[in-house]
PDB file of N, CA and C in Angstrom:
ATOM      1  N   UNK A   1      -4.657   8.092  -3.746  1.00  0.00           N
ATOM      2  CA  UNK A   1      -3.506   7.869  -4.597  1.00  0.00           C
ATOM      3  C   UNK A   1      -2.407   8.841  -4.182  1.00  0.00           C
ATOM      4  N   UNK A   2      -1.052   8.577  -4.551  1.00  0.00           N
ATOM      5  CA  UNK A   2      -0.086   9.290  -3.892  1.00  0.00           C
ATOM      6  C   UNK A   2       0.570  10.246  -5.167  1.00  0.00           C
ATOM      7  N   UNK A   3       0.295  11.187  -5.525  1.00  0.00           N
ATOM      8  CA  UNK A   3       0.492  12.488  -6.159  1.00  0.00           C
ATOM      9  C   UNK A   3       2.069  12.748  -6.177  1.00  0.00           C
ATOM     10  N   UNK A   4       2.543  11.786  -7.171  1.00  0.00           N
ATOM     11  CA  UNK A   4       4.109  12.152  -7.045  1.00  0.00           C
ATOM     12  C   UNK A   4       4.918  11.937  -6.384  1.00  0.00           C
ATOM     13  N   UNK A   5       5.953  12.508  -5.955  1.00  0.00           N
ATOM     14  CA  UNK A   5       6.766  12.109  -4.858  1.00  0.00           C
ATOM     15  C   UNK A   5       7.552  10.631  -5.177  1.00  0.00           C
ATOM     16  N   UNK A   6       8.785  10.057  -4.293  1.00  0.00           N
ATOM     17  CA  UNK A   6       9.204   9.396  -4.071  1.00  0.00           C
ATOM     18  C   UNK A   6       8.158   7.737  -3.228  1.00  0.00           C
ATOM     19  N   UNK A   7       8.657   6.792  -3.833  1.00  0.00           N
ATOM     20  CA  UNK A   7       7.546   5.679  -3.202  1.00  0.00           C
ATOM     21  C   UNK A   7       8.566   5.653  -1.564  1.00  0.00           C
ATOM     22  N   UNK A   8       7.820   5.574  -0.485  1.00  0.00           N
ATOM     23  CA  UNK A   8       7.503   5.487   0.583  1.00  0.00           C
ATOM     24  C   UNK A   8       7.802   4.009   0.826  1.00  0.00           C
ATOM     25  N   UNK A   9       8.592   3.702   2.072  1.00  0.00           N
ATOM     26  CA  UNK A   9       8.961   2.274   2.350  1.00  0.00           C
ATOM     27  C   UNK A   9       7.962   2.077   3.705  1.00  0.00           C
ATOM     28  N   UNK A  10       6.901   0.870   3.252  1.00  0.00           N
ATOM     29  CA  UNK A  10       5.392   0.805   4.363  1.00  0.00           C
ATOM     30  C   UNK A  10       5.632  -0.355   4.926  1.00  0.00           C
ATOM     31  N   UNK A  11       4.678  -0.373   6.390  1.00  0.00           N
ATOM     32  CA  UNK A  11       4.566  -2.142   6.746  1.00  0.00           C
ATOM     33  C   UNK A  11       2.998  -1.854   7.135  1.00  0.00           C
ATOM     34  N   UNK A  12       2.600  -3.048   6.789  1.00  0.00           N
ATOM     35  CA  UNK A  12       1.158  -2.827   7.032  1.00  0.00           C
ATOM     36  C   UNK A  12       0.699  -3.400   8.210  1.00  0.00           C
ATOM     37  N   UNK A  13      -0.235  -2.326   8.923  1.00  0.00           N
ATOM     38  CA  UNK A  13      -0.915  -2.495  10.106  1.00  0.00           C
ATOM     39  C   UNK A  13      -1.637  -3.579  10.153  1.00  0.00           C
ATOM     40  N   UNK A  14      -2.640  -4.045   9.416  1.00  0.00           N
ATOM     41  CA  UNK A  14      -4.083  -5.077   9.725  1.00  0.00           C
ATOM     42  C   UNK A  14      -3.733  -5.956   8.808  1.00  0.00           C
ATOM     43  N   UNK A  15      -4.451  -6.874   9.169  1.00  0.00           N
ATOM     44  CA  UNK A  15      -4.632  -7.978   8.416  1.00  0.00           C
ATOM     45  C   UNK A  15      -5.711  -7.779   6.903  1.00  0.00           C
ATOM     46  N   UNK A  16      -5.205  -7.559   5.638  1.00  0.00           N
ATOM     47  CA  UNK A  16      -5.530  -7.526   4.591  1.00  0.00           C
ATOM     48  C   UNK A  16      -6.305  -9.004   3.958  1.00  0.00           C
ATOM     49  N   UNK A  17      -6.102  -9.919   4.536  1.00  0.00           N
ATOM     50  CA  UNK A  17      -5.620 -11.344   3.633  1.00  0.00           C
ATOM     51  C   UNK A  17      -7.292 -11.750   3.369  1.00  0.00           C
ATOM     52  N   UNK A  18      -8.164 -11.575   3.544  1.00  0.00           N
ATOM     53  CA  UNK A  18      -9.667 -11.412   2.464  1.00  0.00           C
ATOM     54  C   UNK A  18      -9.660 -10.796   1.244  1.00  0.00           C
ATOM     55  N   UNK A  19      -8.677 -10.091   0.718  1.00  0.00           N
ATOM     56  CA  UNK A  19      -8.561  -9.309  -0.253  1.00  0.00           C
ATOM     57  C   UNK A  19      -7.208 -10.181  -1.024  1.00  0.00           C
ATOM     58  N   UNK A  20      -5.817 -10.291   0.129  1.00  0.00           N
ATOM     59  CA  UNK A  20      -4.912 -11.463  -0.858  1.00  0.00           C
ATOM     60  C   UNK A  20      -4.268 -12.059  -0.148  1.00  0.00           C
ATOM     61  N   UNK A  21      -4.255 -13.225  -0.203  1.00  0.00           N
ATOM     62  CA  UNK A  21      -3.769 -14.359   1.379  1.00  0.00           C
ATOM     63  C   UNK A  21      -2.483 -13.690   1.948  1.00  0.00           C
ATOM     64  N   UNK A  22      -1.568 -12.949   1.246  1.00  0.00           N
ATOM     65  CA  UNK A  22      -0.272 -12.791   1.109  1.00  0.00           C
ATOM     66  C   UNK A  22      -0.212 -11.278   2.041  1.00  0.00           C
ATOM     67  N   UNK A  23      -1.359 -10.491   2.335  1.00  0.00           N
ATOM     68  CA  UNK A  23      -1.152  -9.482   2.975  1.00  0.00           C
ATOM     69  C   UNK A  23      -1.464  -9.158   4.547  1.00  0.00           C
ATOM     70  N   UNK A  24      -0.660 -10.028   5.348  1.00  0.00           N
ATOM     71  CA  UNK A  24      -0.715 -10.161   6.494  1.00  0.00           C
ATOM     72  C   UNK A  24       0.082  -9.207   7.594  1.00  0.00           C
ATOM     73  N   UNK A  25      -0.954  -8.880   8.733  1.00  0.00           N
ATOM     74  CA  UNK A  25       0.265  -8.054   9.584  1.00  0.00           C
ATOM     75  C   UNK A  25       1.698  -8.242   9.560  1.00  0.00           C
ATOM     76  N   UNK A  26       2.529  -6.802   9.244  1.00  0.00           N
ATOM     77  CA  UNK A  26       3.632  -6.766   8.652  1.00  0.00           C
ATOM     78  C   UNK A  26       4.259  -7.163   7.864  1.00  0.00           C
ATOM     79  N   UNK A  27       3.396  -7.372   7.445  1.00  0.00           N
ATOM     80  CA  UNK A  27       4.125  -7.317   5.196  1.00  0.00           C
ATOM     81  C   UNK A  27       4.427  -5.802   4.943  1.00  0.00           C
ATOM     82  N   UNK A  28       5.717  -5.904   4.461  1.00  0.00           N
ATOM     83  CA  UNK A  28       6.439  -4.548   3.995  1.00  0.00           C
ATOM     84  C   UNK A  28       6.462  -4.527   2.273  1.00  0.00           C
ATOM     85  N   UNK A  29       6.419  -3.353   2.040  1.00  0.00           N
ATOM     86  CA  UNK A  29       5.945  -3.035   0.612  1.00  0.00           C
ATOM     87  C   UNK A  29       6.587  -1.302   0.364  1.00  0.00           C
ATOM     88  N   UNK A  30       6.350  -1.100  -0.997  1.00  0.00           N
ATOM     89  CA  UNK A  30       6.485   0.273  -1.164  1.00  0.00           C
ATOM     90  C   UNK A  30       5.107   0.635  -1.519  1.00  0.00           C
ATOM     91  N   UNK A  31       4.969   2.370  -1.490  1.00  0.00           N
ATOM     92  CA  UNK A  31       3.785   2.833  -1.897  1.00  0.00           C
ATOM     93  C   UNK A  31       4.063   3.185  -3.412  1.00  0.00           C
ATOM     94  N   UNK A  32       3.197   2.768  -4.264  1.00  0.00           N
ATOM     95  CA  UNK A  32       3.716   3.419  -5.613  1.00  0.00           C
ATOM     96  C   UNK A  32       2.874   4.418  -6.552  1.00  0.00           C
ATOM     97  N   UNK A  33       3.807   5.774  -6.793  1.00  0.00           N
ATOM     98  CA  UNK A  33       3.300   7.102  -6.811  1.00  0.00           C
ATOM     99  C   UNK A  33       2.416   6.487  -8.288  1.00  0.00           C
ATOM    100  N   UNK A  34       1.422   8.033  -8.021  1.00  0.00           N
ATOM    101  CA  UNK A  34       0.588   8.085  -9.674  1.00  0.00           C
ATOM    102  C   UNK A  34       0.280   6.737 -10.107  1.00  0.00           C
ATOM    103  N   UNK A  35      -0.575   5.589  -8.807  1.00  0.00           N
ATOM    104  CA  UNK A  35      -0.884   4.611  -9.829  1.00  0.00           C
ATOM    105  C   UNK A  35      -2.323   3.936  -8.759  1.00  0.00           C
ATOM    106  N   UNK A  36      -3.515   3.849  -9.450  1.00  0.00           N
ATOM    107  CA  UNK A  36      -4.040   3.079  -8.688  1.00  0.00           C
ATOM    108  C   UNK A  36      -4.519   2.143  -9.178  1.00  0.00           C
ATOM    109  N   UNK A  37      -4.892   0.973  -8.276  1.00  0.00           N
ATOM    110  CA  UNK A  37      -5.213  -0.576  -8.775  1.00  0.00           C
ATOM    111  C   UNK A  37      -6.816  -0.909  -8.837  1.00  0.00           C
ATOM    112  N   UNK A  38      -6.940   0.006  -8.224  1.00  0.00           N
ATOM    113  CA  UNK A  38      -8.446   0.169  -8.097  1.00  0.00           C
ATOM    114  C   UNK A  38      -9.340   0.446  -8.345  1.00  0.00           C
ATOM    115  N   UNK A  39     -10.678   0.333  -7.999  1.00  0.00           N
ATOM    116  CA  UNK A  39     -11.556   1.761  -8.257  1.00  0.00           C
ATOM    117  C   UNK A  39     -11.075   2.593  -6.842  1.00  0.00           C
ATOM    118  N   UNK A  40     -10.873   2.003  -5.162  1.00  0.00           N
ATOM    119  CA  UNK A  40     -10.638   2.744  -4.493  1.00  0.00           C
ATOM    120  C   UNK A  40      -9.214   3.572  -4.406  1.00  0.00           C
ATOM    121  N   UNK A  41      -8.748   3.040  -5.785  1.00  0.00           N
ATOM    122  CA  UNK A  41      -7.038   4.270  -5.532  1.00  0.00           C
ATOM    123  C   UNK A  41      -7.574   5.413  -6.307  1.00  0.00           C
ATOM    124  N   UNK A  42      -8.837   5.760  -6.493  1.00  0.00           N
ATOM    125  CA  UNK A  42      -9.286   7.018  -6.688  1.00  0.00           C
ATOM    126  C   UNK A  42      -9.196   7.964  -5.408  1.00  0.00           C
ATOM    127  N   UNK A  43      -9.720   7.209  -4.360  1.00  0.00           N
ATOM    128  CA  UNK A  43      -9.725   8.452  -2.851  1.00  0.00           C
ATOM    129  C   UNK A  43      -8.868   8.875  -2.830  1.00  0.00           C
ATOM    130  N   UNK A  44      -8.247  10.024  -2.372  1.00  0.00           N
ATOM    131  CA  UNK A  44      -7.362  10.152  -1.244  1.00  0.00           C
ATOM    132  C   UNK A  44      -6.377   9.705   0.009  1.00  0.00           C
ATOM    133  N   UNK A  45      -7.333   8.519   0.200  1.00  0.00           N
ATOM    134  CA  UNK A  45      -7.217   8.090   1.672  1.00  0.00           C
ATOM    135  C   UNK A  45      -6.914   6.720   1.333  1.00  0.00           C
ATOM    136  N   UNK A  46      -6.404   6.228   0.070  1.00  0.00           N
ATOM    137  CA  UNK A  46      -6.307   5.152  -0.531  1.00  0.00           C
ATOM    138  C   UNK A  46      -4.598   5.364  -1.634  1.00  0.00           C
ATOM    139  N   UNK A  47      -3.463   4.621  -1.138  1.00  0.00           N
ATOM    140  CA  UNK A  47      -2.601   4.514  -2.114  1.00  0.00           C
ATOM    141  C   UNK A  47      -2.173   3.102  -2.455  1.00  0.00           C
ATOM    142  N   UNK A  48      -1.310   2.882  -3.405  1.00  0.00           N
ATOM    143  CA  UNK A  48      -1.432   1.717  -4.442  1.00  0.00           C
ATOM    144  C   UNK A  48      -0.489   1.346  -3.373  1.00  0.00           C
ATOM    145  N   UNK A  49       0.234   0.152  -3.227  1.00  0.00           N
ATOM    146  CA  UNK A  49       1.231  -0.496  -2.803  1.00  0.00           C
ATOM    147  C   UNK A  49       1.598  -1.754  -2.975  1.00  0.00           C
ATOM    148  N   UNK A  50       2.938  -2.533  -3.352  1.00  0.00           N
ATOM    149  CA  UNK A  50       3.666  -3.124  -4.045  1.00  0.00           C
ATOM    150  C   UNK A  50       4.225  -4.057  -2.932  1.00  0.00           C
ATOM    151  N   UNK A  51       3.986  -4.989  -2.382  1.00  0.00           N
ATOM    152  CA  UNK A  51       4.254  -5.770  -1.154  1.00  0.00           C
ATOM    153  C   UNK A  51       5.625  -6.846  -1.599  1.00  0.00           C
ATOM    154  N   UNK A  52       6.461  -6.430  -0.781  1.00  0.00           N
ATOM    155  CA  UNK A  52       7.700  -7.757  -1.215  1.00  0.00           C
ATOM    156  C   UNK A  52       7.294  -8.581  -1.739  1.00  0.00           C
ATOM    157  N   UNK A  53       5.818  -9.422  -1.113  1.00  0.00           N
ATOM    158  CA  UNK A  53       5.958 -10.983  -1.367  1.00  0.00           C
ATOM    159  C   UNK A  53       4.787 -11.243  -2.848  1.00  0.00           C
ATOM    160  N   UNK A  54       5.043  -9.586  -3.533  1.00  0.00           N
ATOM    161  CA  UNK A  54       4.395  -9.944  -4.701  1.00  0.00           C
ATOM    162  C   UNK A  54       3.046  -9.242  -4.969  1.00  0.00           C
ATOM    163  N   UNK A  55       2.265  -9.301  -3.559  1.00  0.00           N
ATOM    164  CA  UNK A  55       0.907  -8.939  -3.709  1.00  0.00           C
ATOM    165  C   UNK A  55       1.021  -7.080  -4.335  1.00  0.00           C
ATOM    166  N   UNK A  56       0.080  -6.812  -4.373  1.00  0.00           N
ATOM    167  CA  UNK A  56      -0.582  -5.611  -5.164  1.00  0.00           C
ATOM    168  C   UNK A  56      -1.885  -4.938  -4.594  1.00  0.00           C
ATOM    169  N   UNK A  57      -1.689  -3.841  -3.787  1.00  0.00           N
ATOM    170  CA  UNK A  57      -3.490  -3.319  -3.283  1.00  0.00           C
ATOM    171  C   UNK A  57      -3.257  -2.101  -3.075  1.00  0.00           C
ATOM    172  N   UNK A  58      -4.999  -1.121  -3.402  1.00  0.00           N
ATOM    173  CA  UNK A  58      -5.041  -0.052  -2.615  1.00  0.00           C
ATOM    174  C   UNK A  58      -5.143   0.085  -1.379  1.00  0.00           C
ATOM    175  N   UNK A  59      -4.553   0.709  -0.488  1.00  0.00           N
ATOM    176  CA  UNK A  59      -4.733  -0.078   0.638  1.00  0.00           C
ATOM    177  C   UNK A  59      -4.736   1.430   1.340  1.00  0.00           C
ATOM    178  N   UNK A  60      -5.643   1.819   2.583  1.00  0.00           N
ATOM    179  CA  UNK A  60      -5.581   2.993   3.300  1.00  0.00           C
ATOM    180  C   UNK A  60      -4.378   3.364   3.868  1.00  0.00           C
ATOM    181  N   UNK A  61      -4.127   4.502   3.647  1.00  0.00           N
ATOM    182  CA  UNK A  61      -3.101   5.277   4.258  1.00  0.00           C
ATOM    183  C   UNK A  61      -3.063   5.453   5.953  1.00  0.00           C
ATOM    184  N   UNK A  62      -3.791   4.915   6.588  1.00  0.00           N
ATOM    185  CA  UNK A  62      -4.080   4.499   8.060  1.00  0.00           C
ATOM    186  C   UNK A  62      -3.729   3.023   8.367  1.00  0.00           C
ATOM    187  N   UNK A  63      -3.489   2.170   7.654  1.00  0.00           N
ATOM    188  CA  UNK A  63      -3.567   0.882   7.785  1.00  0.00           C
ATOM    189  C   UNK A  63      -1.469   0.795   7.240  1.00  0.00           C
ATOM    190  N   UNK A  64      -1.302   1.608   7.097  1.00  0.00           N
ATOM    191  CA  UNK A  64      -0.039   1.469   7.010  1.00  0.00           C
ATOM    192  C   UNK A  64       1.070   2.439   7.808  1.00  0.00           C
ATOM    193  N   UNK A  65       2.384   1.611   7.956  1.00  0.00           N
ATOM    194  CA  UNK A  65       3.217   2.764   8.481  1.00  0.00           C
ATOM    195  C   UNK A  65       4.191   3.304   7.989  1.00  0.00           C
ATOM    196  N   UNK A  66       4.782   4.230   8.009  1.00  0.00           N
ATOM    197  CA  UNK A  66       5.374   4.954   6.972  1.00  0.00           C
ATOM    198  C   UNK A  66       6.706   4.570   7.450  1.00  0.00           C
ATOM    199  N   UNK A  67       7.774   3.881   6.867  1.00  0.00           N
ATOM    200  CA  UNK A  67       8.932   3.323   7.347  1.00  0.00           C
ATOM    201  C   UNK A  67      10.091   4.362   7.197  1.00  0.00           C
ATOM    202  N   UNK A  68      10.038   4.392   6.121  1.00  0.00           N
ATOM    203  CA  UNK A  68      10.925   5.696   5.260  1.00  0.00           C
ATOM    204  C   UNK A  68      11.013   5.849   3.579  1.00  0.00           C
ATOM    205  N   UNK A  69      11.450   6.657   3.364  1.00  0.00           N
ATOM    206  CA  UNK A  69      11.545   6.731   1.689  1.00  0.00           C
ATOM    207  C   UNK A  69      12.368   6.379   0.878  1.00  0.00           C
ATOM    208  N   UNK A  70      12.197   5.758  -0.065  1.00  0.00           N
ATOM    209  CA  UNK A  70      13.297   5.157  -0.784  1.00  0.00           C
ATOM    210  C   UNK A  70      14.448   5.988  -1.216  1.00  0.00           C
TER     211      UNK A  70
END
């Protein structure tokens, strides 16, 4: 989970879409602080993120790229 801060403008590395059809290489999203969707937005290594086209996941902080900050 992401501990504050400003949400982070992401595009995502891998193909997500087993989890939600909608999260396909390079879907851009923000990361959104102090919130997880999960049980895995408990890790660390796991933040929430808010995808343009709607979708919603914890999604690893490796599997995304950090675009810039809002």
């Amino acid at each position: 989970m992401q501990i504050a801060g400003e949400p982070k403008r992401v595009k995502l590395k891998i193909d997500l879409t087993k989890y939600d059809n909608k999260c396909k290489v390079g879907s851009l999203g923000y990361t959104i602080p102090n919130v997880k969707l999960s049980i895995w937005g408990s890790q660390d290594r796991f933040v929430a993120v808010k995808f343009d086209n709607g979708a919603q996941l914890d999604v690893l902080w490796g599997s995304l790229e950090v675009l810039d900050s809002r």
